[in-house]
C-alpha atoms as a PDB file:
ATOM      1  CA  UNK A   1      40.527 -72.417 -56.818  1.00  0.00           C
ATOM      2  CA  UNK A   2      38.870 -69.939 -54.331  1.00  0.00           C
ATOM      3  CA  UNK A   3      40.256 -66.282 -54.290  1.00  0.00           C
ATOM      4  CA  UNK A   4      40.288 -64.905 -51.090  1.00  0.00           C
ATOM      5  CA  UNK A   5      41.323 -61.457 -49.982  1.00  0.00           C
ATOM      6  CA  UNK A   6      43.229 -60.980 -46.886  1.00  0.00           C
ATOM      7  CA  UNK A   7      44.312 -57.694 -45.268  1.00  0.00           C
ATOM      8  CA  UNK A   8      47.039 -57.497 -42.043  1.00  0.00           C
ATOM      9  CA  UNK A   9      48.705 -60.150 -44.404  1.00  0.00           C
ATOM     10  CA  UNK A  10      52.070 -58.648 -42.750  1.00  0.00           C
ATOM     11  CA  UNK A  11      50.878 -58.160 -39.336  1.00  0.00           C
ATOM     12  CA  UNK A  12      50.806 -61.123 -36.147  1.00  0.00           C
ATOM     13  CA  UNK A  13      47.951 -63.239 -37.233  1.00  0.00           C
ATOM     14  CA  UNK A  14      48.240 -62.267 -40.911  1.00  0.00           C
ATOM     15  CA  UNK A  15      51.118 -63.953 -41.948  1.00  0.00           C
ATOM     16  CA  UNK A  16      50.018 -67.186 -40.167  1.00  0.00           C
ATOM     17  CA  UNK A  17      46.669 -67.001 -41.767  1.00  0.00           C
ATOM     18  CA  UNK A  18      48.621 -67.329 -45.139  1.00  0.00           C
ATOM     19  CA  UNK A  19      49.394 -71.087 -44.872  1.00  0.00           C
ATOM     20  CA  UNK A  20      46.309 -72.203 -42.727  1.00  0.00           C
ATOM     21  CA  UNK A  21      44.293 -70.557 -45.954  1.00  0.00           C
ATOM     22  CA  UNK A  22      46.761 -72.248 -48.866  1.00  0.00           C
ATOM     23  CA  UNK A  23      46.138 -75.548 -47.242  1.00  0.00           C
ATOM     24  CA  UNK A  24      42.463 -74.970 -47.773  1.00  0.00           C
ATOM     25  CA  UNK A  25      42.943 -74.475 -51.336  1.00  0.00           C
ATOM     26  CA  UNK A  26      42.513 -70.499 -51.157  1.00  0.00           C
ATOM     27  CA  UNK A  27      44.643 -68.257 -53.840  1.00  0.00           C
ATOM     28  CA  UNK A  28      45.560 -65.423 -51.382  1.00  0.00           C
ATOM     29  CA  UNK A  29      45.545 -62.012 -52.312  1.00  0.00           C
ATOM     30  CA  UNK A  30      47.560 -59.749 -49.834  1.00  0.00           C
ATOM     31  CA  UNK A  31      46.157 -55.992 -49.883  1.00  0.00           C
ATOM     32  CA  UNK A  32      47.869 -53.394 -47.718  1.00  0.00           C
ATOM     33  CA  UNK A  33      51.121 -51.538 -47.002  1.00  0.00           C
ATOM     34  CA  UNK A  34      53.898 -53.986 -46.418  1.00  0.00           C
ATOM     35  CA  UNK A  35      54.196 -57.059 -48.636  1.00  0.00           C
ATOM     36  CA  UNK A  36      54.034 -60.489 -46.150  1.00  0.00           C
ATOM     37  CA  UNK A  37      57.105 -62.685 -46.433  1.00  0.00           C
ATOM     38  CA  UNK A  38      55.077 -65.773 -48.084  1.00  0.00           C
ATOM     39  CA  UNK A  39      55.310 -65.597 -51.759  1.00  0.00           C
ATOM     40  CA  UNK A  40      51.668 -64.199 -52.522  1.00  0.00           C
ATOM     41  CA  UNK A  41      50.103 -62.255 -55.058  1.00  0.00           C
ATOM     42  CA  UNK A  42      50.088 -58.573 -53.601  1.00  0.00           C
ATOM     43  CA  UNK A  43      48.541 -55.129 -54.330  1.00  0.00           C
ATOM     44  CA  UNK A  44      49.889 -52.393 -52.199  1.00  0.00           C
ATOM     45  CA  UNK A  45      47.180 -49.972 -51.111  1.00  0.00           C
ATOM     46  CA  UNK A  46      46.513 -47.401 -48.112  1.00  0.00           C
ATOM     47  CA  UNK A  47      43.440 -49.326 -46.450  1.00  0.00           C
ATOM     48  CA  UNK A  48      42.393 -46.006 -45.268  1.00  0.00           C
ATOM     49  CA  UNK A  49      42.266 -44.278 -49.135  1.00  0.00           C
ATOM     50  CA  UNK A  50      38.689 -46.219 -50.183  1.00  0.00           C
ATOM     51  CA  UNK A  51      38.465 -45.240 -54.077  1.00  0.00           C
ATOM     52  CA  UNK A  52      42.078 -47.168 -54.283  1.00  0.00           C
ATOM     53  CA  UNK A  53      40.713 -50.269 -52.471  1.00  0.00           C
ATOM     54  CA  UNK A  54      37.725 -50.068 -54.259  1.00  0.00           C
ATOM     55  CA  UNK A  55      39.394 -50.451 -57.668  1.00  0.00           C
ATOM     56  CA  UNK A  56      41.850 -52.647 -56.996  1.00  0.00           C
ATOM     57  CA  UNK A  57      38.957 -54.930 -55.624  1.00  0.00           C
ATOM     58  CA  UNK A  58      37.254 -54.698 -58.877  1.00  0.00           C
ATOM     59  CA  UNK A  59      40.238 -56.485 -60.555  1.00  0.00           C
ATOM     60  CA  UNK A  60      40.783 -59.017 -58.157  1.00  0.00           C
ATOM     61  CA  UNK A  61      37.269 -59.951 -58.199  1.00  0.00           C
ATOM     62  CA  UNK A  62      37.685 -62.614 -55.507  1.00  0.00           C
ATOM     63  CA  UNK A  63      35.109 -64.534 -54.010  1.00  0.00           C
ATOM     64  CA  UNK A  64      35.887 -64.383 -50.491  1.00  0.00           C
ATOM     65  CA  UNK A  65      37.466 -61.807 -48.024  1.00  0.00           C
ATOM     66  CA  UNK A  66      39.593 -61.867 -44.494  1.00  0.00           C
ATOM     67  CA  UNK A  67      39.939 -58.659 -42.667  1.00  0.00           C
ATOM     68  CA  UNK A  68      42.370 -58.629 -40.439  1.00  0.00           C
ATOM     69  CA  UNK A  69      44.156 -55.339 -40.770  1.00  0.00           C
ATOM     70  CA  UNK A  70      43.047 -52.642 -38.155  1.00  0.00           C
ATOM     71  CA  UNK A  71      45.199 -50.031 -36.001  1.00  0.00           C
ATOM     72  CA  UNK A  72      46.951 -52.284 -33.086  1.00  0.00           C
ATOM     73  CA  UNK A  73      49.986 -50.371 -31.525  1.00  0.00           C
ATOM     74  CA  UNK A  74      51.008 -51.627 -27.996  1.00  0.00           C
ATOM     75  CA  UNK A  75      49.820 -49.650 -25.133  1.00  0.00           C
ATOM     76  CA  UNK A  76      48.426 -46.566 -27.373  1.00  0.00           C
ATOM     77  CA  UNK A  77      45.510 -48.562 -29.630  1.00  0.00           C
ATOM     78  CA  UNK A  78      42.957 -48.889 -26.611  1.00  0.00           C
ATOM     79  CA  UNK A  79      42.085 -45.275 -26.686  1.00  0.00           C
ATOM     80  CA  UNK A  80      43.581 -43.984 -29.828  1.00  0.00           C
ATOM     81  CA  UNK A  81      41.271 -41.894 -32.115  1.00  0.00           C
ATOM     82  CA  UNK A  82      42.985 -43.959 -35.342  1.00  0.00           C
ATOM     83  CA  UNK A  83      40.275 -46.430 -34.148  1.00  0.00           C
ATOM     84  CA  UNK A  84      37.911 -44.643 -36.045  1.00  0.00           C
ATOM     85  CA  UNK A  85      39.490 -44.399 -39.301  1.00  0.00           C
ATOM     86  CA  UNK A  86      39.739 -48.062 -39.490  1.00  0.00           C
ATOM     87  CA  UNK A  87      35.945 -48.166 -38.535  1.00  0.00           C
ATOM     88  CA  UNK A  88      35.394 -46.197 -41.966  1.00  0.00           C
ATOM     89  CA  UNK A  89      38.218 -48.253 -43.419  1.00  0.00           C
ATOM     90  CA  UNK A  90      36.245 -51.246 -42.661  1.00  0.00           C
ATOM     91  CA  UNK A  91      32.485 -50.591 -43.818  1.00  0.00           C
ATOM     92  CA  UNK A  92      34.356 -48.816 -46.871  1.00  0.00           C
ATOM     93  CA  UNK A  93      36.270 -52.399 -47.522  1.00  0.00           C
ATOM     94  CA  UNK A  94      33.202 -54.541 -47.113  1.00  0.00           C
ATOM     95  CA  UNK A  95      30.895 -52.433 -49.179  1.00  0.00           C
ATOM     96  CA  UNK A  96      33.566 -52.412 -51.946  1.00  0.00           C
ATOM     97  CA  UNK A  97      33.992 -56.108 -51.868  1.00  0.00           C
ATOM     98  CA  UNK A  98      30.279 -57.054 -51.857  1.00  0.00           C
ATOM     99  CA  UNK A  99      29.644 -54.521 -55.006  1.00  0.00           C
ATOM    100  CA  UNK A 100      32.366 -56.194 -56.826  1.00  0.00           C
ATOM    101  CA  UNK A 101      31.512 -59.156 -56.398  1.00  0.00           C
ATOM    102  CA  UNK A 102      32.450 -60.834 -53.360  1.00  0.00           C
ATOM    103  CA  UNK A 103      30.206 -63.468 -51.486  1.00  0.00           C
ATOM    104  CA  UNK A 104      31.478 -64.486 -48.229  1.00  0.00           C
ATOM    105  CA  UNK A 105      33.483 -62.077 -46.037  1.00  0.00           C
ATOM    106  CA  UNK A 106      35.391 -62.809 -42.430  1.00  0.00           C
ATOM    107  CA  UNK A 107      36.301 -60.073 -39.975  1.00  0.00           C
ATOM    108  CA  UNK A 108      38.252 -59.712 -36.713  1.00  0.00           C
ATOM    109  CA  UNK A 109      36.832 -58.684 -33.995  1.00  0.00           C
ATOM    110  CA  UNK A 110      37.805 -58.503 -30.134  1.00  0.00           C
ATOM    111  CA  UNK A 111      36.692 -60.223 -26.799  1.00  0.00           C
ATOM    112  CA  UNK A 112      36.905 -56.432 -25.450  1.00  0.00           C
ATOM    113  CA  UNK A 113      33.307 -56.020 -27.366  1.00  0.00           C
ATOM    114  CA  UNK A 114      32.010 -58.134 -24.355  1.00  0.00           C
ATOM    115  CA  UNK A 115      30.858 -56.262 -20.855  1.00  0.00           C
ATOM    116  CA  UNK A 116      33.786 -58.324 -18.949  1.00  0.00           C
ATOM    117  CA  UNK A 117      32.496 -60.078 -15.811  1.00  0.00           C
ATOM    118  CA  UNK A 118      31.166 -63.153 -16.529  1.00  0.00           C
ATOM    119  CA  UNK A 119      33.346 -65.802 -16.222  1.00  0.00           C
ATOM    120  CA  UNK A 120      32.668 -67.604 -19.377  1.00  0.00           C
ATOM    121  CA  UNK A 121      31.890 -65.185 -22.326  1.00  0.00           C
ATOM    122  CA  UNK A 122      29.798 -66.480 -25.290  1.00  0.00           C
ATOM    123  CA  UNK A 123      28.432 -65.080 -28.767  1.00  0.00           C
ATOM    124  CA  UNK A 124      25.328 -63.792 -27.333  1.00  0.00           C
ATOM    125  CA  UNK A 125      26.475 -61.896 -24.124  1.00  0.00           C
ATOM    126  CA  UNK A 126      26.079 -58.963 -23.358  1.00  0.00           C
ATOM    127  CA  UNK A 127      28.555 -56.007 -25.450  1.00  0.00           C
ATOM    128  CA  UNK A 128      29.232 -52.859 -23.405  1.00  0.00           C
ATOM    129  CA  UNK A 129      33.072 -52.257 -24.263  1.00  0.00           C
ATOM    130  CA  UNK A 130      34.998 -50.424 -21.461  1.00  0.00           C
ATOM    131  CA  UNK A 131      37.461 -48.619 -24.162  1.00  0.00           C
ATOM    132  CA  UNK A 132      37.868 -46.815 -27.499  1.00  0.00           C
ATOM    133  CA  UNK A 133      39.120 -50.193 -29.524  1.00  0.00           C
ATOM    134  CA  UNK A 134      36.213 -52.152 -27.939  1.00  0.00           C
ATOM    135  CA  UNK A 135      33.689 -49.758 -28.986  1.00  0.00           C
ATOM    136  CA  UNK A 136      34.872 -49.250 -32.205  1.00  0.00           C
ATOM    137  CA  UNK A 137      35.013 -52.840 -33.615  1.00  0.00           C
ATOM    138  CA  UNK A 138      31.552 -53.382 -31.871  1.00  0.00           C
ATOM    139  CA  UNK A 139      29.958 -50.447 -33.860  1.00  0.00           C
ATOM    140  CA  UNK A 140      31.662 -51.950 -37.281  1.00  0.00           C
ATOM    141  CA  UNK A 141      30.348 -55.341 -36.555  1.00  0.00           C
ATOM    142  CA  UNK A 142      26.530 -54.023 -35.632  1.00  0.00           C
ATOM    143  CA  UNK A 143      26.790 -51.860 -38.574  1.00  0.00           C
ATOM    144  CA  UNK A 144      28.200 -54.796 -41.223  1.00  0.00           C
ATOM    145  CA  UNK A 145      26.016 -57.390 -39.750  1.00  0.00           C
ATOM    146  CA  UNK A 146      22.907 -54.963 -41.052  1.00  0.00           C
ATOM    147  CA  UNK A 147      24.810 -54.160 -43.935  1.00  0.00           C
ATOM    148  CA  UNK A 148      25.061 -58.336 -44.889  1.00  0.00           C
ATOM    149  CA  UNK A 149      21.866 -58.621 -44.639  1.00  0.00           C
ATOM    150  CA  UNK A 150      20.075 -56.408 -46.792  1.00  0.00           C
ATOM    151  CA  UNK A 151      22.783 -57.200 -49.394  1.00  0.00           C
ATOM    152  CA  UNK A 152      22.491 -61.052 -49.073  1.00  0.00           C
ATOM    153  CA  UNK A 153      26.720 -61.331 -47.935  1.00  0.00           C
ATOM    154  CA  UNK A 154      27.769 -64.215 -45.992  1.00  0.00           C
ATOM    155  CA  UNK A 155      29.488 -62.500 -42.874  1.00  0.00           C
ATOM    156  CA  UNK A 156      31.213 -64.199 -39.996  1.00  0.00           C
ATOM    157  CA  UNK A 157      33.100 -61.647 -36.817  1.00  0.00           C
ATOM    158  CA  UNK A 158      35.826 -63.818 -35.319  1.00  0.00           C
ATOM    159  CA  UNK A 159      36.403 -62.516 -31.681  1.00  0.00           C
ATOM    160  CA  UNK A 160      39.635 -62.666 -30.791  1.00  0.00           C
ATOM    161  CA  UNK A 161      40.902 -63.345 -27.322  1.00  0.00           C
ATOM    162  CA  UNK A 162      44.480 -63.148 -26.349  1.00  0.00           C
ATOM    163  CA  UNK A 163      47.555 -64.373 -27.943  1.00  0.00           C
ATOM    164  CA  UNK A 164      50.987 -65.325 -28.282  1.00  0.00           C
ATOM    165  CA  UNK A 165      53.272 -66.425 -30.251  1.00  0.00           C
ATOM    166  CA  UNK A 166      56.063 -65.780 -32.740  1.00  0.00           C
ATOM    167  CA  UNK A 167      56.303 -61.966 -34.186  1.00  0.00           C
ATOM    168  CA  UNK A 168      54.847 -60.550 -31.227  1.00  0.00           C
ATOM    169  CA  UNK A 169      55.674 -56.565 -30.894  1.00  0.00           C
ATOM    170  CA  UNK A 170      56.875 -55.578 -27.513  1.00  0.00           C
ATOM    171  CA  UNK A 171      54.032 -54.298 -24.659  1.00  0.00           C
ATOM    172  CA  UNK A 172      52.384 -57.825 -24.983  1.00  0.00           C
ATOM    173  CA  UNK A 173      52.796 -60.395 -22.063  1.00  0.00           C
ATOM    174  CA  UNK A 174      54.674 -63.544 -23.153  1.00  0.00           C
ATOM    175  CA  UNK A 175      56.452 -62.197 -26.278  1.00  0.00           C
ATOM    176  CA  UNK A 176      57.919 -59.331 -23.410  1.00  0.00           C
ATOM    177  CA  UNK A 177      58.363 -61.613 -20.859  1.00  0.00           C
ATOM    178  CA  UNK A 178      60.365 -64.377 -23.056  1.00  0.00           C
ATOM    179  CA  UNK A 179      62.700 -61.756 -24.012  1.00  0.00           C
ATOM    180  CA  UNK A 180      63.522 -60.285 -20.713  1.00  0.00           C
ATOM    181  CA  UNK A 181      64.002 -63.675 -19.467  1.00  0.00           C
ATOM    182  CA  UNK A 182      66.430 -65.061 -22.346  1.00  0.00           C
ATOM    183  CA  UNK A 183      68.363 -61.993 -22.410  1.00  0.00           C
ATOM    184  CA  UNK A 184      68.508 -61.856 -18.023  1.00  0.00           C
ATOM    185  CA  UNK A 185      66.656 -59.178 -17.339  1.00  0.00           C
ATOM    186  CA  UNK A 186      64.197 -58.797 -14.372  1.00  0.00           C
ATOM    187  CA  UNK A 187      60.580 -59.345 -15.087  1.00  0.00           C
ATOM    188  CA  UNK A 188      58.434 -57.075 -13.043  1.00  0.00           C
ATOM    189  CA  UNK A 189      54.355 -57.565 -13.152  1.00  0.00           C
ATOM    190  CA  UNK A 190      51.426 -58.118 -11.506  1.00  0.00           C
ATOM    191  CA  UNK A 191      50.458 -60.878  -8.531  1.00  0.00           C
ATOM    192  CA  UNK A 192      48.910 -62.566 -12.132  1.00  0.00           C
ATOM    193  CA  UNK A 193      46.414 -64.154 -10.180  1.00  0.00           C
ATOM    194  CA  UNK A 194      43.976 -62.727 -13.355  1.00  0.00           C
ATOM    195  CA  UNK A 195      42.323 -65.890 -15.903  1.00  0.00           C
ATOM    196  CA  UNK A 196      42.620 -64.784 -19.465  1.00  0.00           C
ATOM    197  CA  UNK A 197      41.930 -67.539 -23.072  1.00  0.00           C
ATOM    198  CA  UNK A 198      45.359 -67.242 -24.576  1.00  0.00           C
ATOM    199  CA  UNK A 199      46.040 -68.859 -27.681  1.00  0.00           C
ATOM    200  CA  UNK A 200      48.747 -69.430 -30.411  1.00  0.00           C
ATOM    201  CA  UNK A 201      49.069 -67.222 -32.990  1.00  0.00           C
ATOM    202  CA  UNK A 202      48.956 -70.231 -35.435  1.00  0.00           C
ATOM    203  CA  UNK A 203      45.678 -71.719 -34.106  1.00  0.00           C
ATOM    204  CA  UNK A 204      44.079 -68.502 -34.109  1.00  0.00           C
ATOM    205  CA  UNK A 205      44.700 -68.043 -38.030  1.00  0.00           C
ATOM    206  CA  UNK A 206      44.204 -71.621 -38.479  1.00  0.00           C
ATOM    207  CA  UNK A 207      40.407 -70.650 -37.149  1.00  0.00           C
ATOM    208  CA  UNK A 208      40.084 -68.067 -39.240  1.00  0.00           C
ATOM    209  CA  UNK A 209      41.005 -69.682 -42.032  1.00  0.00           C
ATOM    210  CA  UNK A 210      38.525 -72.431 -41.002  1.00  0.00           C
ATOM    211  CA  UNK A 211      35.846 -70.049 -40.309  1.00  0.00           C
ATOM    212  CA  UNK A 212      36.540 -68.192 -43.823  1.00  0.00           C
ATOM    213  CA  UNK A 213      36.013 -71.413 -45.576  1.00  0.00           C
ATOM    214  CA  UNK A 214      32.506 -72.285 -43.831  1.00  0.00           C
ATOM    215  CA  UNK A 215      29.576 -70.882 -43.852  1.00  0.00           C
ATOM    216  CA  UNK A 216      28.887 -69.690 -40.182  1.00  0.00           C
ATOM    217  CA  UNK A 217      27.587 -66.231 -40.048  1.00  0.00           C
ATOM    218  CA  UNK A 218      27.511 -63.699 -36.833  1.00  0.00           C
ATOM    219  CA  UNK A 219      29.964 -63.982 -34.176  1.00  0.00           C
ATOM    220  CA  UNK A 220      32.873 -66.543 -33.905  1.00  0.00           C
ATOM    221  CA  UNK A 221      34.542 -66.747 -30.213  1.00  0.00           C
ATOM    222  CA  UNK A 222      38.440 -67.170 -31.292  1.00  0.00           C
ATOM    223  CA  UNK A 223      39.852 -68.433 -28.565  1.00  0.00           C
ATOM    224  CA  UNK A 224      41.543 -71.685 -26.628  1.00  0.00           C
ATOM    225  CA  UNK A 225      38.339 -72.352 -24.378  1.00  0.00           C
ATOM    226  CA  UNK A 226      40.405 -72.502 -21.045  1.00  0.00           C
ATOM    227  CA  UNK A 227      41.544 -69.598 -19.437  1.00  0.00           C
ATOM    228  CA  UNK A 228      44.451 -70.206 -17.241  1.00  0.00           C
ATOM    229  CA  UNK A 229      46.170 -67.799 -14.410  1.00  0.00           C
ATOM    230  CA  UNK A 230      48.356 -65.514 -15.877  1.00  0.00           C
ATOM    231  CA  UNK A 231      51.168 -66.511 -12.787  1.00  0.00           C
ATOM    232  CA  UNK A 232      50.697 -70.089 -14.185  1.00  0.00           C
ATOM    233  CA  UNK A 233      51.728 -68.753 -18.172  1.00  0.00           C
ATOM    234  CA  UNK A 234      54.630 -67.025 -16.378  1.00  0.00           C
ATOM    235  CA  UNK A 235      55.579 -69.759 -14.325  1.00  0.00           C
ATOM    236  CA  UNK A 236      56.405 -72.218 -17.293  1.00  0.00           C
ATOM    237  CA  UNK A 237      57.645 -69.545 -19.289  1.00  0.00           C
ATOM    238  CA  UNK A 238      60.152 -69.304 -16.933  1.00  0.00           C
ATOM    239  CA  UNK A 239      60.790 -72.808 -16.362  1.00  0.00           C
ATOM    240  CA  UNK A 240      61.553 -73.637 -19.688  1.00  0.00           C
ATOM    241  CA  UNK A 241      63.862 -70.405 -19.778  1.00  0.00           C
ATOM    242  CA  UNK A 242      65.461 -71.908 -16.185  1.00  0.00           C
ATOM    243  CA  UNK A 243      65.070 -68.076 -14.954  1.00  0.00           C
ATOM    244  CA  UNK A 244      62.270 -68.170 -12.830  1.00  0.00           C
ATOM    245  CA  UNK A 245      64.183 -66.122 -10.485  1.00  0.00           C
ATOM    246  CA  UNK A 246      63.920 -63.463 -12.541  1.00  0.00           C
ATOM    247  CA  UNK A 247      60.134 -62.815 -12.719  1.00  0.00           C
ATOM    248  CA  UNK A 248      58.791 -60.444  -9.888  1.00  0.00           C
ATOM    249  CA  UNK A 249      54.999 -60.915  -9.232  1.00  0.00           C
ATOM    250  CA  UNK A 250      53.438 -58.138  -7.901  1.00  0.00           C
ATOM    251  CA  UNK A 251      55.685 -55.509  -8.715  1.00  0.00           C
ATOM    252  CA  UNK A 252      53.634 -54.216 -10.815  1.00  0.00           C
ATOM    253  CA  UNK A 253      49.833 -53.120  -9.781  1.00  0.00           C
ATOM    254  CA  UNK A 254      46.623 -54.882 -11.245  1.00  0.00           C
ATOM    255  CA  UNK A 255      43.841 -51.777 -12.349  1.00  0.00           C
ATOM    256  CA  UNK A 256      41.130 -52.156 -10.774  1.00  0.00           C
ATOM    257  CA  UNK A 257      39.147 -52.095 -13.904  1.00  0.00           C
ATOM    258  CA  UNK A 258      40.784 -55.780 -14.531  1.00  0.00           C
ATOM    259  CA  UNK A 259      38.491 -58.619 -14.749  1.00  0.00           C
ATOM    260  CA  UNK A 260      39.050 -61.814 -12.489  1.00  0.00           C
ATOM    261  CA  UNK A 261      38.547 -64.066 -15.422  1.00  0.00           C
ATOM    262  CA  UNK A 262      38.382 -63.635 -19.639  1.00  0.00           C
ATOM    263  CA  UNK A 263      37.394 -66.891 -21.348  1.00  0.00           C
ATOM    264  CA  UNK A 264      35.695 -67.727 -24.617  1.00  0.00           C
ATOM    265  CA  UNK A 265      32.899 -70.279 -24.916  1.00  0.00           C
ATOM    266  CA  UNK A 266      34.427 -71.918 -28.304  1.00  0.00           C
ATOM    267  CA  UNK A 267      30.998 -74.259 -28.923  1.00  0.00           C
ATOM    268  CA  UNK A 268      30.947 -72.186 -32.002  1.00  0.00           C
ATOM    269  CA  UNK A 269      34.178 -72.572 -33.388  1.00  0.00           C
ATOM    270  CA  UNK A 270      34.772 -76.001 -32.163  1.00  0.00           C
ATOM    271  CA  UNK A 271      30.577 -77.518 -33.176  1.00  0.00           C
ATOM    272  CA  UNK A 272      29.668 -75.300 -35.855  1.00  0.00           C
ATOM    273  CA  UNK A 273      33.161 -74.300 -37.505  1.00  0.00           C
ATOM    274  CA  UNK A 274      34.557 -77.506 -37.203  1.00  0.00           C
ATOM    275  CA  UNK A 275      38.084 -76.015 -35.764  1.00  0.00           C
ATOM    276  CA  UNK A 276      40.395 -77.745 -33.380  1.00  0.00           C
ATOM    277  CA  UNK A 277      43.599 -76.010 -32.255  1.00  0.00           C
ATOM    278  CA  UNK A 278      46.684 -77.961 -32.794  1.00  0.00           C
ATOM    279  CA  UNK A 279      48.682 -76.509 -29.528  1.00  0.00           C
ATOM    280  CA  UNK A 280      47.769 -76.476 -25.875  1.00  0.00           C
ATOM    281  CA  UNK A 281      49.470 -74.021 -23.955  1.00  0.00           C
ATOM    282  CA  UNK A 282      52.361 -75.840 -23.099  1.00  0.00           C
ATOM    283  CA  UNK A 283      53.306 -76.593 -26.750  1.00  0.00           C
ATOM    284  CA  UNK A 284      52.946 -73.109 -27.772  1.00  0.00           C
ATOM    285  CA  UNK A 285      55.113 -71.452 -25.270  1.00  0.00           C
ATOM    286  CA  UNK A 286      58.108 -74.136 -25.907  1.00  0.00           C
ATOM    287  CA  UNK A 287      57.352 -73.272 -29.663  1.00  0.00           C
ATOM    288  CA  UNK A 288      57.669 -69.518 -29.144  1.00  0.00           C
ATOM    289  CA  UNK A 289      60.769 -69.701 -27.147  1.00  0.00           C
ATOM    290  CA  UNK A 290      62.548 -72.103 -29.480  1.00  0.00           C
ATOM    291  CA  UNK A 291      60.948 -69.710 -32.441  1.00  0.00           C
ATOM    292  CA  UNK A 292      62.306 -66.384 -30.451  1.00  0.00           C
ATOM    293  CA  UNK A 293      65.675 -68.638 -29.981  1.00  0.00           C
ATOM    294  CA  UNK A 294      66.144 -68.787 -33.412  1.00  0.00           C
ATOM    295  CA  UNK A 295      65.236 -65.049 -34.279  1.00  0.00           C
ATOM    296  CA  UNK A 296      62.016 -65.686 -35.887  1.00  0.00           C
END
């Protein structure tokens, strides 16, 4: 059985990358903080103390690693300055894992690496990020990507585009807006007249776990493929909640800095990886509400 490595094992796309890896015959080793709920082996560690990672590595000795721990807090991790401890954090990780062994190593990465305004973004456009996080998970990926290949690692960067899904912390869109919605409350945002490539939670660790197991190397778009208004995403959420009456579009302003349009081109992930998703949009959002309904 393949060892694999796996860090934000308790965080959103974590915990669903623990099945989607077990059903590809992976023995999943959870390093971090806070135990996931899935009965794993784990070994709690500070990501940010390196010399602890480092030797709990060496015991592990597993052949594969998935990074997707990194600092993420609603609202503040866009410009936060905790963006570059987890750039250290990172090279630190990778490093360890390649001098103790490991062969093949998966990390997340963002679709705010991309200069936004294209309508259709893929692996080889342009990266000028407009923020802190952007910048910051750019620089990691340049830097590991040179790193891989004097040291002969297999290295993949799975860019991440937007999700949803069950577990979501409050200040994201649908997770927010499903709440407010069940519960009665008014929803106030924007005109939503913006495109953005969400995707399940589940099919985006289901990816991952996909693109751990091959062996594509460089950047992996992670995302549905179709971006879709963010009125529309609003608009079923709350017809399946039967409180449309409660969302207010355009009570809240758009920033100017806001793209028209955020969409992956997934010919990677769907040619080379092999990965199909196994929800379209309306699927996910009834499984999130029913998920939500049921206090998960």
């Amino acid at each position: 059985m393949r060892r694999i490595v796996l860090t934000g094992a308790a965080g959103f796309v974590g915990a669903q990358a623990i099945p989607a890896l077990q059903a590809r015959g992976f023995e999943v080793h959870a390093l971090g903080r806070q135990p996931p709920a899935a009965e794993v082996a784990f070994h709690p560690a500070d990501l940010l103390d390196a010399a602890a990672v480092r030797g709990i590595l060496g015991s592990i000795r597993a052949s594969h690693l998935l990074h997707l721990a990194w600092y993420a807090e609603p609202g503040l991790y866009w410009r936060s300055a905790i963006n570059l401890d987890w750039v250290a954090a990172s090279l630190a990780l990778v490093r360890a894992f390649r001098e103790t062994g490991g062969a093949r190593a998966v990390a997340a990465g963002t679709c705010a690496e991309y200069a936004w305004g294209p309508e259709r973004l893929r692996e080889d456009a342009p990266c000028a990020p407009a923020t802190l996080y952007g910048a910051a998970k750019n620089g990691t990926r340049s830097i590991l990507e040179a790193y891989a290949a004097e040291t002969g690692l297999s290295l993949a960067w799975g860019r991440l585009f937007f999700l949803y899904g069950p577990g979501e912390k409050p200040g994201r869109l649908v997770g927010d807006a499903i709440r407010a919605l069940v519960s009665g409350a008014r929803f106030a945002t924007s005109l939503g007249h913006q495109r953005r490539d969400f995707s399940h939670v589940a099919d985006a660790a289901g990816a991952f776990a996909a693109l751990a197991e091959s062996g594509v190397v460089g950047p992996v778009n992670i995302g549905s493929g179709a971006a879709v208004p963010v009125r529309a995403i609003l608009e079923q959420i709350g017809r399946l909640t039967d409180r449309p009456d409660l969302i207010d579009f355009g009570a809240r302003p758009l920033a100017e800095s806001e793209p028209a349009c955020i969409e992956a081109d997934v010919t990677r992930l769907r040619g080379e990886v092999g990965f199909q998703p196994r929800l379209d949009l309306d699927a996910g959002l009834r499984a999130t509400l029913t998920a939500h309904r049921l206090g998960r």
